[in-house]
Protein backbone atom coordinates (compact mmCIF):
# COMPACT_ATOMS: atom_id res chain seq x y z
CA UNK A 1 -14.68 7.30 -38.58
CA UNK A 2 -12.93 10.56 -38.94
CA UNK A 3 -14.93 11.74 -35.77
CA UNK A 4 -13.63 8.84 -33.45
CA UNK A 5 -10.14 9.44 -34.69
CA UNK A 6 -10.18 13.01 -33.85
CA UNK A 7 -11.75 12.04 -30.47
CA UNK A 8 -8.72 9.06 -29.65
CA UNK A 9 -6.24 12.26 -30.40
CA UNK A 10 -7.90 14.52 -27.51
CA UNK A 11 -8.01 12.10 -25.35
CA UNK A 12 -4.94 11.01 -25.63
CA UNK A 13 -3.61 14.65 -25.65
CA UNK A 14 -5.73 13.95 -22.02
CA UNK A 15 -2.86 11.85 -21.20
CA UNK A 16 -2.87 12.58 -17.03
CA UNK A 17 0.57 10.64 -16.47
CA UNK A 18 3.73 10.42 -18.19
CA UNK A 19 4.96 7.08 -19.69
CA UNK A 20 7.64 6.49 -16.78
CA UNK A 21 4.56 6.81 -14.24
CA UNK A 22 2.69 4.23 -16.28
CA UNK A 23 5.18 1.77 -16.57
CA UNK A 24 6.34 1.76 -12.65
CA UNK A 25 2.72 1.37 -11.63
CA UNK A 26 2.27 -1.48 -13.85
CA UNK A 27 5.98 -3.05 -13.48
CA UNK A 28 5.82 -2.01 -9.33
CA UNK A 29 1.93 -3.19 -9.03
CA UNK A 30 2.93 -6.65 -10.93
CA UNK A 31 6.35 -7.16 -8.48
CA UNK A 32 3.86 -6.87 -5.90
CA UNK A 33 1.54 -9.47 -6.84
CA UNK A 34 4.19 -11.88 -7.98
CA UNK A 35 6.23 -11.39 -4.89
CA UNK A 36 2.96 -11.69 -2.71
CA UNK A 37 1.57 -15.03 -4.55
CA UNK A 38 5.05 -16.91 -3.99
CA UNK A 39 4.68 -15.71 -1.03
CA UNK A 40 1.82 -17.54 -0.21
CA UNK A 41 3.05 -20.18 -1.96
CA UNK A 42 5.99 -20.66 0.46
CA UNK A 43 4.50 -20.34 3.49
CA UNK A 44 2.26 -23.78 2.67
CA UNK A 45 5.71 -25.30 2.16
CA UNK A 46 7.35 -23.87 5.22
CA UNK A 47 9.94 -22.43 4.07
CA UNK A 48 8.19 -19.28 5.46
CA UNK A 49 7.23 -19.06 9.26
CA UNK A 50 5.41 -16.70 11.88
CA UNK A 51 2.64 -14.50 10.83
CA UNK A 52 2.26 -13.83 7.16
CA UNK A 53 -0.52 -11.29 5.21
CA UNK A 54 -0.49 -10.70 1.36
CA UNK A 55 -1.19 -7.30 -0.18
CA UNK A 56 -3.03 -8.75 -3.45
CA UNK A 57 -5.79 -6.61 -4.39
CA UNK A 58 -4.39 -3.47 -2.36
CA UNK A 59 -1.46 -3.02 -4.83
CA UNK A 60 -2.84 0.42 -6.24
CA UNK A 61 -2.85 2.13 -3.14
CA UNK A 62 0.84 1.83 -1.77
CA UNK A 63 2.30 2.27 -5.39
CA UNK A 64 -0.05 4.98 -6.06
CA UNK A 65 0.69 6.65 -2.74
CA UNK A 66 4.95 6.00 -3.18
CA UNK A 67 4.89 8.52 -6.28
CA UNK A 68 2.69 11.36 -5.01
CA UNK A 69 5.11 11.62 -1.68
CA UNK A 70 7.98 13.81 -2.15
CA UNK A 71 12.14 12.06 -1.74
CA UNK A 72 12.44 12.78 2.45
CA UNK A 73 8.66 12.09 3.01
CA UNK A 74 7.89 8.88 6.16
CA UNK A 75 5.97 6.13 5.22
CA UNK A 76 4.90 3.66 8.18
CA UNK A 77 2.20 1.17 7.75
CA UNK A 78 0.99 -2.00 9.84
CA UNK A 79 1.75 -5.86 9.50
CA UNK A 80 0.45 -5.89 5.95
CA UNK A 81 3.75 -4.83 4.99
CA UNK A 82 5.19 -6.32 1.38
CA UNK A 83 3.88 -4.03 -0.79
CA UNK A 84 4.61 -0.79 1.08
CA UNK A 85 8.28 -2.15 1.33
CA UNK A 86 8.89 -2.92 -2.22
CA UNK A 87 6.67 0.25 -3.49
CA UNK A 88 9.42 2.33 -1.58
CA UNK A 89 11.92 0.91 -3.38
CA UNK A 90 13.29 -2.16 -1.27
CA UNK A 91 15.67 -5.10 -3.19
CA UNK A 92 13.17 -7.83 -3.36
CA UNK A 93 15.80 -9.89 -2.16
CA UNK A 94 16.45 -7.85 0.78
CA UNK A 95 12.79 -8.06 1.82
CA UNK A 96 12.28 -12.24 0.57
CA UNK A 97 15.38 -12.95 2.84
CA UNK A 98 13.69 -11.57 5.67
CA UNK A 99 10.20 -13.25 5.43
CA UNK A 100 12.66 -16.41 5.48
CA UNK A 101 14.46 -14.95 8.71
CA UNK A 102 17.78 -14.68 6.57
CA UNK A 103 20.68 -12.25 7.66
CA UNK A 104 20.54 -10.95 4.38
CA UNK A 105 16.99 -9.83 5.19
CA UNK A 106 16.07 -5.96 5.56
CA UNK A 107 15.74 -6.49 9.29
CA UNK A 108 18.71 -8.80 9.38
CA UNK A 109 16.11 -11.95 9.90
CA UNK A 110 14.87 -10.92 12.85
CA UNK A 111 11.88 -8.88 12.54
CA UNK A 112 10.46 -11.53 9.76
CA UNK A 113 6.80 -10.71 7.60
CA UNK A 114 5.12 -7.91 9.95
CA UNK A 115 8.49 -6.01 10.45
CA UNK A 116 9.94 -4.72 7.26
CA UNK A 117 12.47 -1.92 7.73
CA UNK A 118 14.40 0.33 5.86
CA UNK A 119 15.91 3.80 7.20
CA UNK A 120 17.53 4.50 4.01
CA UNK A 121 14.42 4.68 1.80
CA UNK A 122 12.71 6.38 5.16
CA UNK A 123 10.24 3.07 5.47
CA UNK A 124 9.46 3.39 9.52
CA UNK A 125 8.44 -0.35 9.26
CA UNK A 126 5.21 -2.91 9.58
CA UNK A 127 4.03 -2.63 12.76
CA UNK A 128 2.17 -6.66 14.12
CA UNK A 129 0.05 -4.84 16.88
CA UNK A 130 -3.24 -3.59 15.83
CA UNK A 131 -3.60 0.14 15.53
CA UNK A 132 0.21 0.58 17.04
CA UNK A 133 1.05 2.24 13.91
CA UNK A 134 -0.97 5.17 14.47
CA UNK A 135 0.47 6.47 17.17
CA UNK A 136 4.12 5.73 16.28
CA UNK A 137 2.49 7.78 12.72
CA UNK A 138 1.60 10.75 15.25
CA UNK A 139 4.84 10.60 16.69
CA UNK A 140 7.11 10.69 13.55
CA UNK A 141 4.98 13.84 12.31
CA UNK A 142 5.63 15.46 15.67
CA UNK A 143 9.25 14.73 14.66
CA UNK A 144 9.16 16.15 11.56
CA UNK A 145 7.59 19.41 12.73
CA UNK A 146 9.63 19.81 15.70
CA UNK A 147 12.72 19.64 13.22
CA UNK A 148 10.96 22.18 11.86
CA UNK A 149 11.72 20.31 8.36
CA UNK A 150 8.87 20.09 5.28
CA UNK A 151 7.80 16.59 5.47
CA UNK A 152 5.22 14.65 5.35
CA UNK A 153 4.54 11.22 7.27
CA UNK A 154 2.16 8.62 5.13
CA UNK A 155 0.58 6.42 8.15
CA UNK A 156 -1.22 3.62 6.75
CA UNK A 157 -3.37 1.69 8.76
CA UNK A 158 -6.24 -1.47 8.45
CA UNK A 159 -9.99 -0.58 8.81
CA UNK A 160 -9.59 -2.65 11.95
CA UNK A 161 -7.21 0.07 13.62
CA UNK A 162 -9.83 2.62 13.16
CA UNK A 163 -11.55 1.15 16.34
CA UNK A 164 -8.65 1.19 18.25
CA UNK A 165 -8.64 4.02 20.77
CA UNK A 166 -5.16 4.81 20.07
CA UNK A 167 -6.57 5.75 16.44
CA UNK A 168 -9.00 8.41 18.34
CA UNK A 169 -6.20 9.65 20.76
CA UNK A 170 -3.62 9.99 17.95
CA UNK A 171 -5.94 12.14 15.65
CA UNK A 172 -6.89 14.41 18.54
CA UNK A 173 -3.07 14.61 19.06
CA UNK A 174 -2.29 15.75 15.71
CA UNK A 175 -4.97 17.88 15.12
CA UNK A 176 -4.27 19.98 17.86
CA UNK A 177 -0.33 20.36 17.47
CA UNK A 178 -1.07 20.57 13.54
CA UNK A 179 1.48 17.07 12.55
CA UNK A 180 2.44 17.14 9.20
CA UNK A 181 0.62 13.46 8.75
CA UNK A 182 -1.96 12.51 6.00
CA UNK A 183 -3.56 9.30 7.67
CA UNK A 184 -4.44 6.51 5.55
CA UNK A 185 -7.21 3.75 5.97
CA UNK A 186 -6.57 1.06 3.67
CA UNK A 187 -10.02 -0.23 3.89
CA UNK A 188 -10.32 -3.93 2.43
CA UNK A 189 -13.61 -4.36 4.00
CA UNK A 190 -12.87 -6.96 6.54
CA UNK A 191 -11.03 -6.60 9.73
CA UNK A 192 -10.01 -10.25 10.11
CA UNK A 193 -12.78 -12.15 9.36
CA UNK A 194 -15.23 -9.66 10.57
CA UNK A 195 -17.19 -7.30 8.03
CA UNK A 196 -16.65 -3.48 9.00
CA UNK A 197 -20.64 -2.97 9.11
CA UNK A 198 -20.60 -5.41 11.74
CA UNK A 199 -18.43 -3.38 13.92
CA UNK A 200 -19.28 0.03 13.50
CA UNK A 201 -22.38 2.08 13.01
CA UNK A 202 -20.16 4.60 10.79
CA UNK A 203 -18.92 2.51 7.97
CA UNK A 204 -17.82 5.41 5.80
CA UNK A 205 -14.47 5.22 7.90
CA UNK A 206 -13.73 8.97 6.94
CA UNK A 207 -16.30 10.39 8.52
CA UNK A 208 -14.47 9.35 11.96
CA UNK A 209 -12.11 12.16 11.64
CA UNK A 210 -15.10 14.50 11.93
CA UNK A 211 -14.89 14.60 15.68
CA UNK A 212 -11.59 16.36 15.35
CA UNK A 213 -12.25 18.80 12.91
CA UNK A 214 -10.11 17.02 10.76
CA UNK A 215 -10.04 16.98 6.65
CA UNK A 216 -11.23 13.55 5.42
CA UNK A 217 -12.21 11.91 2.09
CA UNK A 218 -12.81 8.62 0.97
CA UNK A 219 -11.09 7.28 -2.33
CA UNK A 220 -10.92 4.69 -4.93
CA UNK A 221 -8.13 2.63 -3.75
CA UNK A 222 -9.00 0.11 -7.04
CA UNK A 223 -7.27 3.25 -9.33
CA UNK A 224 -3.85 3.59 -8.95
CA UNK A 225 -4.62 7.07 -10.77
CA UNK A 226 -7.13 8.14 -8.06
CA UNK A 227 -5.08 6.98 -5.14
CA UNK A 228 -1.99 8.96 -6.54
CA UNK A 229 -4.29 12.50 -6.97
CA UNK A 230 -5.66 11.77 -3.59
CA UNK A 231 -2.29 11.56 -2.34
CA UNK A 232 -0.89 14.17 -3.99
CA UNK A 233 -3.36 16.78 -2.63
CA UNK A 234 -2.84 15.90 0.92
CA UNK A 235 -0.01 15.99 1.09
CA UNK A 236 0.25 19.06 -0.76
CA UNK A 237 -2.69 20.32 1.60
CA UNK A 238 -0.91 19.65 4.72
CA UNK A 239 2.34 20.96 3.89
CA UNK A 240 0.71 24.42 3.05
CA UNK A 241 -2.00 24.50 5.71
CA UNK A 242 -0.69 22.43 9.03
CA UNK A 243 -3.03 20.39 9.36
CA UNK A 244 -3.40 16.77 9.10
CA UNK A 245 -5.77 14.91 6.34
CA UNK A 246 -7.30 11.34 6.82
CA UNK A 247 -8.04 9.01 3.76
CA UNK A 248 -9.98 6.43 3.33
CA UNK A 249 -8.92 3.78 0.87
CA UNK A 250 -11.86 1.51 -0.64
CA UNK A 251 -10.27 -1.59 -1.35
CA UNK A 252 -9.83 -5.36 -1.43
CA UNK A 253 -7.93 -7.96 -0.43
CA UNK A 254 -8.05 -11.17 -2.63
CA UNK A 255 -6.67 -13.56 0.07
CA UNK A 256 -8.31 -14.12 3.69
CA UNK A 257 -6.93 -11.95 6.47
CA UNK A 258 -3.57 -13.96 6.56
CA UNK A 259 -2.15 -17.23 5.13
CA UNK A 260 -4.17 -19.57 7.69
CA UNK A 261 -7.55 -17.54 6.74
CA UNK A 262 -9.53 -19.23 4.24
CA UNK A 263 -11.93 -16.47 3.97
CA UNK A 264 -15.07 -18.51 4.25
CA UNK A 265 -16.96 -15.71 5.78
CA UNK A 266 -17.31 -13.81 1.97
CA UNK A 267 -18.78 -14.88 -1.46
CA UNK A 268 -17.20 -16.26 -4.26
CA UNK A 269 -19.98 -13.92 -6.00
CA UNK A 270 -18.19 -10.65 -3.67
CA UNK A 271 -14.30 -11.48 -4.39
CA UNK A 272 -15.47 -12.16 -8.31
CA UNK A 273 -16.69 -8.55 -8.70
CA UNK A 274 -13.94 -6.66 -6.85
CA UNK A 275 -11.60 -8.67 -9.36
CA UNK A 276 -13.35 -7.11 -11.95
CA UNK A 277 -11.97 -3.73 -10.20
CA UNK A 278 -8.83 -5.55 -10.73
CA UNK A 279 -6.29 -2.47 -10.33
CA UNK A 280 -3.56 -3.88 -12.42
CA UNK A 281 -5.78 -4.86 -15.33
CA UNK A 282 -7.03 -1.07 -14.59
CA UNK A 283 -3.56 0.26 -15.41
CA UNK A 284 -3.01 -2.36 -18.43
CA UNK A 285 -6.18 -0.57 -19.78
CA UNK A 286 -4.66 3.31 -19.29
CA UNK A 287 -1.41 2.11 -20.98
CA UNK A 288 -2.85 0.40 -24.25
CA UNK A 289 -5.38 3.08 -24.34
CA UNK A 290 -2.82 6.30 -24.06
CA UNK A 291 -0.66 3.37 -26.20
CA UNK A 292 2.32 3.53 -24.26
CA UNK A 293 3.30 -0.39 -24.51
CA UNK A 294 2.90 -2.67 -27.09
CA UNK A 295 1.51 -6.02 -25.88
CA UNK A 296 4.48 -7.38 -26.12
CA UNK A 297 6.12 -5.25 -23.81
CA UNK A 298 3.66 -5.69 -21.67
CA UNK A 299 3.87 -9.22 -21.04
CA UNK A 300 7.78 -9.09 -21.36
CA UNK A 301 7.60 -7.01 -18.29
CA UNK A 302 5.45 -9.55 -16.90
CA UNK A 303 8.24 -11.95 -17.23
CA UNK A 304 10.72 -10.23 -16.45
CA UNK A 305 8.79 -9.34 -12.88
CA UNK A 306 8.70 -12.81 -12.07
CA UNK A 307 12.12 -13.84 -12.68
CA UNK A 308 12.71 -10.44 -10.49
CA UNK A 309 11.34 -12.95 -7.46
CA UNK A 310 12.42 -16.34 -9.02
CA UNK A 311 15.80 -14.58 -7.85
CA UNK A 312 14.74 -13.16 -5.17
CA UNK A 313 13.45 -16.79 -3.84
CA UNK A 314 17.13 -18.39 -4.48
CA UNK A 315 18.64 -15.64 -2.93
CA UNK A 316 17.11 -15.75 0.23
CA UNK A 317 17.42 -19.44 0.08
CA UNK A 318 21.25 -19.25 -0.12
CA UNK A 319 21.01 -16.80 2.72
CA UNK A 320 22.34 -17.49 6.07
CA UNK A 321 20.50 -17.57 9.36
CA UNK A 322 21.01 -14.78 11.62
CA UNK A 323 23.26 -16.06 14.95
């Protein structure tokens, strides 16, 4: 007994992250799934139109990725959008009045699901065109270097956008001019309904950015831990060496590809064991194991999440439309 209580102290001396860092992964990861399961909830009573993708399942990687980028860093993903623009620090509210094309919205009701936008927290948007994002990526890190400023732009991107020739063109691009840009596949495995190993011969997506000469890795994107390290490197990488870095995310989306996609095309037996990878219960586990929550302060923060969108909800509701 006295051998596994000297073994709990070192490994919680072990402690990787601070207790802050704990509890916004958990408290941001948790907004994101509440937010995105009302969200899905809405649509099917149409109070939310257009175009609509959830980011359940993928919540480690954007929250992971938010607190390994430095204050004046870019971040610009695809239509897949929520998550980034909530992990960056957007009012729920802001971004719920906008998926109900509100004024009060974060585009001002206009740009709706696929076009979150924030200048102020330096959130270059969801992007609705397949692989678009890549390029506009490429051309905010040319920015950045030709303002001759230190930062970094996080382009995240679907496994789907990888095929894409702009994808090809835009790592060329940046490889040669040296972009400040770490690239970032989130891959959930399916782009639409369509299984990546049914689409390309290389399905470790990473390897792609071999052709340019370009540093790649692959990554648990399950481990909100692992994503942030991974993060944290590259970007760290990039600012000292001038060169871009593609990552590939391994993850999973629990929903089909948007709200009308009933995901038929996958096994209950498949989405039951990448829910075992569940990466909030994976953070729930560092924080009662480094015991930095009680249980009840871990559900109360639960709670206290979902009224966080209960609000959000009314307050887009009482929103105006745009004119």
């Amino acid at each position: 007994m006295a051998q596994t209580k000297q073994q709990t102290k070192q490994d919680k001396q072990k402690q990787p992250f601070n207790k802050e860092t704990y509890t916004f992964w958990y408290r941001m990861m948790q907004l994101i799934r509440d937010f995105e399961f009302n969200t899905y909830r809405l649509v099917g009573e149409g109070k939310i139109r257009g175009f609509c993708h959830v980011y359940m399942g993928q919540e480690a990687v954007a929250t992971g990725a938010v607190t390994a980028a430095q204050k004046d860093d870019k971040i610009i993903t695809a239509y897949r959008d929520h998550g980034h623009a909530l992990a960056v620090g957007m009012d729920p509210r802001n971004a719920m009045a906008e998926l109900f094309g509100k004024v009060d919205g974060c585009s001002k009701g206009k740009g709706g699901s696929m076009h979150l936008f924030s200048k102020e927290l330096n959130f270059f948007g969801g992007h609705g065109i397949v692989g678009a994002v890549t390029p506009l990526g490429t051309g905010i890190g040319f920015a950045e270097k030709y303002k001759n400023t230190n930062n970094v732009c996080l382009t995240f991107m679907g496994d789907g956008a990888v095929l894409q020739g702009s994808f090809h063109e835009s790592l060329n691009l940046a490889m040669t001019w040296k972009l400040p840009i770490v690239y970032v596949i989130e891959n959930n495995q399916y782009g639409m309904g369509t299984a990546v190993e049914r689409v390309t011969n290389v399905t470790e997506l990473y390897k792609k950015a071999c052709e340019f000469d370009m540093p790649a890795e692959r990554v648990d994107g399950m481990n909100v831990e692992t994503v942030h390290n991974a993060i944290s490197k590259a970007t760290e990488q990039v600012r000292e060496n001038q060169t871009p870095i593609l990552l590939e995310m391994n993850t999973y989306r629990y929903k089909g590809h948007s709200i009308s996609d009933p995901a038929t095309y996958r096994t209950r037996e498949e989405l039951k064991e990448w829910q075992q990878a569940d990466p909030i219960e994976q953070v729930v586990d560092s924080i009662r194991h480094y015991e930095l929550m009680t249980e009840e302060e871990i559900k109360q923060t639960k709670k206290d999440v979902q009224q966080e969108v209960k609000d959000a909800i009314s307050f887009a509701e009482a929103s105006k439309l745009p004119e």
